[in-house]
Protein backbone atom coordinates (compact mmCIF):
# COMPACT_ATOMS: atom_id res chain seq x y z
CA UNK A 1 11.69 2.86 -6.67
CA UNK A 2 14.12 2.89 -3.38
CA UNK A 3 13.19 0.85 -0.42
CA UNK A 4 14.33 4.21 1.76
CA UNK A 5 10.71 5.60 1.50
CA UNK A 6 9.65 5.41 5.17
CA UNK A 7 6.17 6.08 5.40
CA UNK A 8 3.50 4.04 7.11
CA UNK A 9 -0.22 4.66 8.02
CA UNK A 10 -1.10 6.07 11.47
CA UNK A 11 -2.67 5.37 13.90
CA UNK A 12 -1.68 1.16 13.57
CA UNK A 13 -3.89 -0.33 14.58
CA UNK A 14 -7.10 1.68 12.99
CA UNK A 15 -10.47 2.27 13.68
CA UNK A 16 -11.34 4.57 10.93
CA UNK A 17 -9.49 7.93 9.29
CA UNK A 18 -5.56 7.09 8.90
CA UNK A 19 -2.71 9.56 7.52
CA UNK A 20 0.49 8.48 6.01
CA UNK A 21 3.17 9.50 8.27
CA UNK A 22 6.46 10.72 7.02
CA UNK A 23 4.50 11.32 3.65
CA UNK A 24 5.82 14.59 1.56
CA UNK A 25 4.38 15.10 -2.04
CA UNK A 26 1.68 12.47 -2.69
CA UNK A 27 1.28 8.71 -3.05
CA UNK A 28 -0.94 5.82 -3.85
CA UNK A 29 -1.84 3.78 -0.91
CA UNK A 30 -3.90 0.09 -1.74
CA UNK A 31 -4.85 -2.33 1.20
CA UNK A 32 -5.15 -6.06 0.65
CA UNK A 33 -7.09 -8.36 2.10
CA UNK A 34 -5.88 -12.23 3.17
CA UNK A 35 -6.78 -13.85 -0.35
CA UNK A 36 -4.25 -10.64 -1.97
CA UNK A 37 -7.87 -8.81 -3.46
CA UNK A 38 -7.49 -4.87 -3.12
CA UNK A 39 -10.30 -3.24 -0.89
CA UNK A 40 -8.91 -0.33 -0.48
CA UNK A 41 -7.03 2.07 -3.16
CA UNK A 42 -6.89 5.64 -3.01
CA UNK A 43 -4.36 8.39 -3.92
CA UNK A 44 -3.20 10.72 -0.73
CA UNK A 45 -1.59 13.79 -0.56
CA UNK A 46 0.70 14.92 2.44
CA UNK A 47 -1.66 15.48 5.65
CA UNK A 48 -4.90 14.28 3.97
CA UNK A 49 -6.77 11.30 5.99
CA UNK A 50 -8.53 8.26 4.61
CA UNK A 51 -11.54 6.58 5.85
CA UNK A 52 -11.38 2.86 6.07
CA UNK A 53 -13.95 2.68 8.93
CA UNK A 54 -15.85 1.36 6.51
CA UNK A 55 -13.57 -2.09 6.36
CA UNK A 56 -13.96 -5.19 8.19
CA UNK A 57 -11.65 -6.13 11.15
CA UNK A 58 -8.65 -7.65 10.48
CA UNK A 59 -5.07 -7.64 9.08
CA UNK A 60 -4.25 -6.00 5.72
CA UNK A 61 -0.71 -5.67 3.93
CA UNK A 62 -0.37 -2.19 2.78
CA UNK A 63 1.26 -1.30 -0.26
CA UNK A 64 1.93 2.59 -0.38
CA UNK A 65 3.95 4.08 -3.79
CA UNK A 66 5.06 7.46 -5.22
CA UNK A 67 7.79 9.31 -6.66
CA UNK A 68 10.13 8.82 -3.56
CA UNK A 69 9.59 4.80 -3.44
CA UNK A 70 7.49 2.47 -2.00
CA UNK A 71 6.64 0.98 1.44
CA UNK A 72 5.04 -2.08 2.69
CA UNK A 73 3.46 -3.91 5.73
CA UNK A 74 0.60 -4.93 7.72
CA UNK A 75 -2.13 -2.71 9.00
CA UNK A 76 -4.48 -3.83 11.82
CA UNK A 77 -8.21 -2.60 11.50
CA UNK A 78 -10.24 -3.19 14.61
């Protein structure tokens, strides 16, 4: 996978529904918590929003992979 796929969630930080900017095709997009446990996994196509209102606060690393790459980082959740 190339490190050139450049797609994060929106908005950052998050309250509840996110999108994955710069997304085209579709992709697999898994939140971690502090201790590295997934909450959150769910496959996403291009313009389709996810609800992670129901997570707690806090900071998760994102880890979002399809047929163009991957992409990391940290999402806030407030």
């Amino acid at each position: 996978m190339s490190s050139e796929f450049d797609v994060s969630p929106q908005p950052n930080p998050a309250t509840g529904l996110i999108n994955l900017a710069g997304l085209n095709g579709q992709a697999r997009m898994q939140l971690l918590d502090v201790d590295g446990n997934i909450v959150f996994s769910s496959d996403v196509l291009k313009d389709e929003h996810l609800d992670i209102g129901h997570l707690p606060g806090g900071s998760y690393k994102y880890l979002i992979y399809g047929e163009q790459g991957s992409s990391t980082g940290l999402l806030e959740k407030s």
